[in-house]
PDB file of N, CA and C in Angstrom:
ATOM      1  N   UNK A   1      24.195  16.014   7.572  1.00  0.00           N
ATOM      2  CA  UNK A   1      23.319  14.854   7.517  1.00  0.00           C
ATOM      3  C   UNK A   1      23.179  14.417   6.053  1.00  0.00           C
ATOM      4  N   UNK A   2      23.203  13.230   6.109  1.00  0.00           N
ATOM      5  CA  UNK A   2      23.258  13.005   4.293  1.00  0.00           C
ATOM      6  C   UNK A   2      21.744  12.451   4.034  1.00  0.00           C
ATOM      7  N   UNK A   3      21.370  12.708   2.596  1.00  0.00           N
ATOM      8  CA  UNK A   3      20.130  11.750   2.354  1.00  0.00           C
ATOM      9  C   UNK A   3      19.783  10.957   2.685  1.00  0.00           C
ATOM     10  N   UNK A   4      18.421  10.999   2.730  1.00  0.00           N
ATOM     11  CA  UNK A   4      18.081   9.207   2.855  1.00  0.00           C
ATOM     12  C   UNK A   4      17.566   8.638   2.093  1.00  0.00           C
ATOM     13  N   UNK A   5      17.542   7.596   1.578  1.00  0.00           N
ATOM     14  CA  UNK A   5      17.329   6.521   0.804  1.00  0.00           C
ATOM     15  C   UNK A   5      16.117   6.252   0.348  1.00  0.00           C
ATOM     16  N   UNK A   6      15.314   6.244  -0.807  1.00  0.00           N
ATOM     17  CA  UNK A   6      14.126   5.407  -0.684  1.00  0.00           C
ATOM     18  C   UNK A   6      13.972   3.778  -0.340  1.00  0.00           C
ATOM     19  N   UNK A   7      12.945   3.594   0.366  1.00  0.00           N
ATOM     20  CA  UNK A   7      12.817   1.940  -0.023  1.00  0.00           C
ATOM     21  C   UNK A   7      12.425   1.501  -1.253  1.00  0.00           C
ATOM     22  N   UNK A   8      12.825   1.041  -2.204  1.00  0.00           N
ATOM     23  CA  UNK A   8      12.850   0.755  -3.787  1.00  0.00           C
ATOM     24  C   UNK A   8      11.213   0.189  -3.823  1.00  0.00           C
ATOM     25  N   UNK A   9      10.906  -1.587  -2.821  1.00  0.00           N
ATOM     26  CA  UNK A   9      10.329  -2.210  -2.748  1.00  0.00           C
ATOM     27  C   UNK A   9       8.800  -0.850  -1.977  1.00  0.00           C
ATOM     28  N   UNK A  10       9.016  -0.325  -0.980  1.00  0.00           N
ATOM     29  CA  UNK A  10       8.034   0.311  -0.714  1.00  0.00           C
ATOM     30  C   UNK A  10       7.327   0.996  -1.465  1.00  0.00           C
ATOM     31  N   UNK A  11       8.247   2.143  -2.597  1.00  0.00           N
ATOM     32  CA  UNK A  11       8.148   2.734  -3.414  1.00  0.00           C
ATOM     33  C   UNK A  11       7.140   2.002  -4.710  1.00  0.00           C
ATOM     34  N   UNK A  12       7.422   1.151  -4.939  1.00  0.00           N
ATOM     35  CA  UNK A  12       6.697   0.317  -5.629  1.00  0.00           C
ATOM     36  C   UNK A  12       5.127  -0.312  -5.249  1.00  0.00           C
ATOM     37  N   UNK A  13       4.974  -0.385  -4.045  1.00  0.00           N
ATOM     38  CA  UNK A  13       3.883  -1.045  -3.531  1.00  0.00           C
ATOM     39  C   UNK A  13       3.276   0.179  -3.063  1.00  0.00           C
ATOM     40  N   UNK A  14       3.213   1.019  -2.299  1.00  0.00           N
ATOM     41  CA  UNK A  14       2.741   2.060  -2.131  1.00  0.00           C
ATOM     42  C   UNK A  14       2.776   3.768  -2.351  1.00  0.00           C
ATOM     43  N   UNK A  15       1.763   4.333  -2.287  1.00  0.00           N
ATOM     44  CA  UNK A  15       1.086   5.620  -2.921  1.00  0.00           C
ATOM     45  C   UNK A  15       0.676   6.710  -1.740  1.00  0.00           C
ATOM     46  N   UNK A  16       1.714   7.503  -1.593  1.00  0.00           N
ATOM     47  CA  UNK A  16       1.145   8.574  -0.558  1.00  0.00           C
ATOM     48  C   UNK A  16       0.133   9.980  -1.327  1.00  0.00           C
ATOM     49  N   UNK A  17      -0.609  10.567  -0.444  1.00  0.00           N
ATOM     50  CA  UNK A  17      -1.874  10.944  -1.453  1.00  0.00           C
ATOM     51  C   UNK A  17      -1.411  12.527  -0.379  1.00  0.00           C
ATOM     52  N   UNK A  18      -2.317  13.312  -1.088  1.00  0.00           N
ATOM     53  CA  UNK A  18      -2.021  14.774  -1.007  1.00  0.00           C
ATOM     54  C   UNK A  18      -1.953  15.275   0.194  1.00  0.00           C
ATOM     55  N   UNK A  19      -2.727  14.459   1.202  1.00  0.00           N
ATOM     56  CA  UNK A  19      -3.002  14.939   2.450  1.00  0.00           C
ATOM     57  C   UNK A  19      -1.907  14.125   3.573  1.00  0.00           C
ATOM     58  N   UNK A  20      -1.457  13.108   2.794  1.00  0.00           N
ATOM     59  CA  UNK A  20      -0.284  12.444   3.758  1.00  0.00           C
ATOM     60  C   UNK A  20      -0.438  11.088   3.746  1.00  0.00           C
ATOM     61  N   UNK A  21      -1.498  10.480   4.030  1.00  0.00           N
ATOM     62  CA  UNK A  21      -2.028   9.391   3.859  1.00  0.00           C
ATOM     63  C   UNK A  21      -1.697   8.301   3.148  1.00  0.00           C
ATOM     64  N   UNK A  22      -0.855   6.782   3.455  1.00  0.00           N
ATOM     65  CA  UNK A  22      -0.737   6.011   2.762  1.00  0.00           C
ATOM     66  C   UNK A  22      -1.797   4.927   2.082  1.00  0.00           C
ATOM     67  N   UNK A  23      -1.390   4.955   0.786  1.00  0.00           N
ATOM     68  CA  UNK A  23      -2.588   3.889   0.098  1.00  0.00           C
ATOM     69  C   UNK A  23      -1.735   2.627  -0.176  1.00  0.00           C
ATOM     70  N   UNK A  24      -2.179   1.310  -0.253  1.00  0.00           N
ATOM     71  CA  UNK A  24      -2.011   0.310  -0.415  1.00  0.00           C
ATOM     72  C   UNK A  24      -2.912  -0.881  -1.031  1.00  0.00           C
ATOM     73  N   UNK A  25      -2.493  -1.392  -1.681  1.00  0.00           N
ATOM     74  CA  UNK A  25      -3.359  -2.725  -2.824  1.00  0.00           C
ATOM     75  C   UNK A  25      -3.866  -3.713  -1.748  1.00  0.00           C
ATOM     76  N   UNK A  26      -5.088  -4.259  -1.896  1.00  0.00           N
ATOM     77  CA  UNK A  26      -5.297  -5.354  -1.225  1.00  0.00           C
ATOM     78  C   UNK A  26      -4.719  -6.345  -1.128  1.00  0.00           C
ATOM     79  N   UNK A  27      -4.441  -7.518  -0.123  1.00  0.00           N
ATOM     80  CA  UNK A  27      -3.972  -8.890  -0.539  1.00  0.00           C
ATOM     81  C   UNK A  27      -5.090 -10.050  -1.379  1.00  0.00           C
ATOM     82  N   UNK A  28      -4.570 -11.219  -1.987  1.00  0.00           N
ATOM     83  CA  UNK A  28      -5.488 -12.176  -2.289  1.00  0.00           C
ATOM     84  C   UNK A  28      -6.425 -11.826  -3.776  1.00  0.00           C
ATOM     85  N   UNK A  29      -6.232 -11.118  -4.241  1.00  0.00           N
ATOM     86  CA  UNK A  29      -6.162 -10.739  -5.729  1.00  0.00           C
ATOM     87  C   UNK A  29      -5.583 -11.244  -7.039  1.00  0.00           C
ATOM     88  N   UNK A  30      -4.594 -11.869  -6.320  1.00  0.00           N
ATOM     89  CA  UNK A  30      -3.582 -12.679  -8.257  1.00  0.00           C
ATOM     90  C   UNK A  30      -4.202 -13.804  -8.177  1.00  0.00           C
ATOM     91  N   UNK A  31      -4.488 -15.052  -7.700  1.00  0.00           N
ATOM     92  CA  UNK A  31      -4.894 -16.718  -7.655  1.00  0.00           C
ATOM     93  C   UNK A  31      -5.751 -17.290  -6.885  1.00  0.00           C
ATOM     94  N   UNK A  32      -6.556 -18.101  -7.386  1.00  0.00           N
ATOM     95  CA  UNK A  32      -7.587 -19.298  -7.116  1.00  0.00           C
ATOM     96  C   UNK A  32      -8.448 -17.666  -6.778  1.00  0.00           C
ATOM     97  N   UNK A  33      -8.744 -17.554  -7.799  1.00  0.00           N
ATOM     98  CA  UNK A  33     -10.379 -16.729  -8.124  1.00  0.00           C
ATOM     99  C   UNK A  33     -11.244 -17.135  -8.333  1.00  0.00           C
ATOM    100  N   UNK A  34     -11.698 -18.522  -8.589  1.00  0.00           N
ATOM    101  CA  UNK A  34     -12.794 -19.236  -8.934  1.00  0.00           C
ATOM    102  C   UNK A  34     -13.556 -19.536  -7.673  1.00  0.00           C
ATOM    103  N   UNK A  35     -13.198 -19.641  -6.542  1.00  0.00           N
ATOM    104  CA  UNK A  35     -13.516 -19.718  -5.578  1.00  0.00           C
ATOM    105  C   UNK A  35     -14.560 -18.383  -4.844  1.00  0.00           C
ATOM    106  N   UNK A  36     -13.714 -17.030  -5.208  1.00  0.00           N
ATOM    107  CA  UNK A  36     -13.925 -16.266  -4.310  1.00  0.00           C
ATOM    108  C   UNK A  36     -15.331 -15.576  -5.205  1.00  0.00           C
ATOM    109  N   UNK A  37     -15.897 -14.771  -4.416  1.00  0.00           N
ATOM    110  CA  UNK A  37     -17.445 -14.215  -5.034  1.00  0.00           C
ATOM    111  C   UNK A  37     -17.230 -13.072  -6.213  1.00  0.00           C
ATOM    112  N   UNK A  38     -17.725 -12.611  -7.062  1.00  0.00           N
ATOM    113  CA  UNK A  38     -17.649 -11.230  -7.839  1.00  0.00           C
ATOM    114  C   UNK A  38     -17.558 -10.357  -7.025  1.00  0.00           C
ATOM    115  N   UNK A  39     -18.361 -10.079  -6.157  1.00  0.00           N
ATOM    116  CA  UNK A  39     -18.269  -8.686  -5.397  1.00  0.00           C
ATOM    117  C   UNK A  39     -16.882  -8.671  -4.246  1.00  0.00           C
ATOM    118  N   UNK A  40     -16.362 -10.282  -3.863  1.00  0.00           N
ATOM    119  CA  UNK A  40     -15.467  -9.907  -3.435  1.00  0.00           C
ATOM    120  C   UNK A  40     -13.938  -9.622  -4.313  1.00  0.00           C
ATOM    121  N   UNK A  41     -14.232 -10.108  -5.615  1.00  0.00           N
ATOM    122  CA  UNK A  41     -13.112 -10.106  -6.217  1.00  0.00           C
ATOM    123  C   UNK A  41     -12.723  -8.485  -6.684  1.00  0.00           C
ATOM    124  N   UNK A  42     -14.314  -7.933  -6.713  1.00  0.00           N
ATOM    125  CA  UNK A  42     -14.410  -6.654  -6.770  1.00  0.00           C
ATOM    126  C   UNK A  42     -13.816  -5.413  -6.045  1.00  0.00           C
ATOM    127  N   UNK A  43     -14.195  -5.945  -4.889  1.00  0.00           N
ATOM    128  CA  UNK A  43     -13.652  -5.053  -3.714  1.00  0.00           C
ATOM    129  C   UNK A  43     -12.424  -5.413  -3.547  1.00  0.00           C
ATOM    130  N   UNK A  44     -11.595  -6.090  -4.002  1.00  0.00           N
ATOM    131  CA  UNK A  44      -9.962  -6.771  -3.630  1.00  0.00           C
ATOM    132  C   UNK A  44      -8.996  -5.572  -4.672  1.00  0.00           C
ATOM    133  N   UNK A  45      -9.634  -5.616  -5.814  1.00  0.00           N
ATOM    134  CA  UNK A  45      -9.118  -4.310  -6.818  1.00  0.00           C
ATOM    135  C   UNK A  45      -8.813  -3.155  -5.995  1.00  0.00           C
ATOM    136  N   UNK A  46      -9.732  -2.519  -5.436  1.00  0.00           N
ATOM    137  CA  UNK A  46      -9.547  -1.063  -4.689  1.00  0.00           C
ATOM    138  C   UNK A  46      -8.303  -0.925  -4.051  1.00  0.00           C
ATOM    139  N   UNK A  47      -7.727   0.185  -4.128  1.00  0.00           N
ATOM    140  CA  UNK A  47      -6.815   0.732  -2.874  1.00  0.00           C
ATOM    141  C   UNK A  47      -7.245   0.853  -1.444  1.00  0.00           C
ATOM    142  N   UNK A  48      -6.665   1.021  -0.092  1.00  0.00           N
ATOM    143  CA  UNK A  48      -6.773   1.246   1.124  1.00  0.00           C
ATOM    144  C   UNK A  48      -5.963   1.944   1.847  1.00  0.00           C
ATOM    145  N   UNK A  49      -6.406   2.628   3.177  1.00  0.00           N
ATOM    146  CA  UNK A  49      -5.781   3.303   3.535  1.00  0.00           C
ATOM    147  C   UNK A  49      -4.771   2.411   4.613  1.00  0.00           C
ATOM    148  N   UNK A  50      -3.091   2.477   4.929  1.00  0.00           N
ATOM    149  CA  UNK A  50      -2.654   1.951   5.534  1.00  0.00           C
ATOM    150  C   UNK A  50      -3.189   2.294   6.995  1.00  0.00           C
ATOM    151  N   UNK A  51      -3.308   0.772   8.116  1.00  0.00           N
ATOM    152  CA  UNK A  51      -3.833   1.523   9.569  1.00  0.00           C
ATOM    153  C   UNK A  51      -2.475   2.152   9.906  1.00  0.00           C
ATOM    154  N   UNK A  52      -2.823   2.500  10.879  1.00  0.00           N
ATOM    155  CA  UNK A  52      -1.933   3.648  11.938  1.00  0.00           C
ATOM    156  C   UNK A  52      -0.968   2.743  12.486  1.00  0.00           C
ATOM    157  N   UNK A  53      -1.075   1.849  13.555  1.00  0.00           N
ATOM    158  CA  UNK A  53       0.082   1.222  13.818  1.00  0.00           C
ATOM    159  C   UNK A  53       0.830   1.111  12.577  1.00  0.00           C
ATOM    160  N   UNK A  54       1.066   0.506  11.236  1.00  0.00           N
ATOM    161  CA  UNK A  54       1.642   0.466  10.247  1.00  0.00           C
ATOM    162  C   UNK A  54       2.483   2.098   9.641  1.00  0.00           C
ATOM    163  N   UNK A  55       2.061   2.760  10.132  1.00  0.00           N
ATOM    164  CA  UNK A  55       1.820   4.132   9.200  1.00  0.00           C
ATOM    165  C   UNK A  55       3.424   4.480   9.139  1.00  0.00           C
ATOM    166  N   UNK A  56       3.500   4.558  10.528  1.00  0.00           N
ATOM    167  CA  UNK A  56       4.889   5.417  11.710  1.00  0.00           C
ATOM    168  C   UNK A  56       6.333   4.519  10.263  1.00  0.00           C
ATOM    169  N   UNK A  57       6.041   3.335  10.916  1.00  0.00           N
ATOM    170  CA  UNK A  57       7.248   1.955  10.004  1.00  0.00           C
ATOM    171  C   UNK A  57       7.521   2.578   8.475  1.00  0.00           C
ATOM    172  N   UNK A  58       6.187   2.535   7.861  1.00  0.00           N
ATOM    173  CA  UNK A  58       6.400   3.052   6.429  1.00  0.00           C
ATOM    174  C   UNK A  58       6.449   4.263   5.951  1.00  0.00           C
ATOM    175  N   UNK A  59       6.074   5.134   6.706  1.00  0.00           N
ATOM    176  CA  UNK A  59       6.282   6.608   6.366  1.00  0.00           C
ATOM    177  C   UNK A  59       7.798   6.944   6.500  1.00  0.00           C
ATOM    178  N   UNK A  60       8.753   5.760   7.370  1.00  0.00           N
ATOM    179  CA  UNK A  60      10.552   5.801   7.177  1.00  0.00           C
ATOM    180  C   UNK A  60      10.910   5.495   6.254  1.00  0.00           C
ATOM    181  N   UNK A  61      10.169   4.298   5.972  1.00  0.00           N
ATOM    182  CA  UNK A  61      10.347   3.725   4.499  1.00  0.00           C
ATOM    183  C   UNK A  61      10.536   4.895   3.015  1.00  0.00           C
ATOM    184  N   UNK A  62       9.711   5.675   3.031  1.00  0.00           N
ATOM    185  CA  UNK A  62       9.666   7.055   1.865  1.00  0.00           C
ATOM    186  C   UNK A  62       9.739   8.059   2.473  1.00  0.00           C
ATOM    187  N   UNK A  63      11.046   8.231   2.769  1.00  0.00           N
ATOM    188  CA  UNK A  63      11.364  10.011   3.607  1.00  0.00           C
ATOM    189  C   UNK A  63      11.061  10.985   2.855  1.00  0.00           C
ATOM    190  N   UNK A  64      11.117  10.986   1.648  1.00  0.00           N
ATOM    191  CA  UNK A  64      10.643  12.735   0.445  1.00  0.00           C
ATOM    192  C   UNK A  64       9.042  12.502   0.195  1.00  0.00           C
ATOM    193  N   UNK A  65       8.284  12.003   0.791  1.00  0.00           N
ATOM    194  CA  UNK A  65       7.012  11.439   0.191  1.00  0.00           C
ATOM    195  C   UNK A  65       6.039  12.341   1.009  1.00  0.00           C
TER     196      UNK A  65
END
């Protein structure tokens, strides 16, 4: 069986954490901020945990992770 590949692009966007768990950046964070509130611009910074339907897709995405 030969290696598998990382996804370059996945690799880049997301962060698997000690326990297995994928983290991911919010959307709606780079433009037209003038609009949106402090506290929401606040909470857009944080990481999240990917949901479950999603999980299965991207956990193929980073096979050594």
């Amino acid at each position: 069986m030969p290696k598998l590949k990382t996804h370059r692009g996945a690799k880049k966007r997301l962060k698997v954490t000690g326990t297995g768990k994928i983290l991911r950046m919010k959307a709606n964070a780079s433009h037209i901020l003038t609009k949106k509130s402090r506290k929401r611009k606040r909470n857009l910074k944080q990481s999240t945990v990917v949901v479950s339907e999603e999980f299965k897709r991207l956990k193929s995405l980073l096979p050594y992770s």
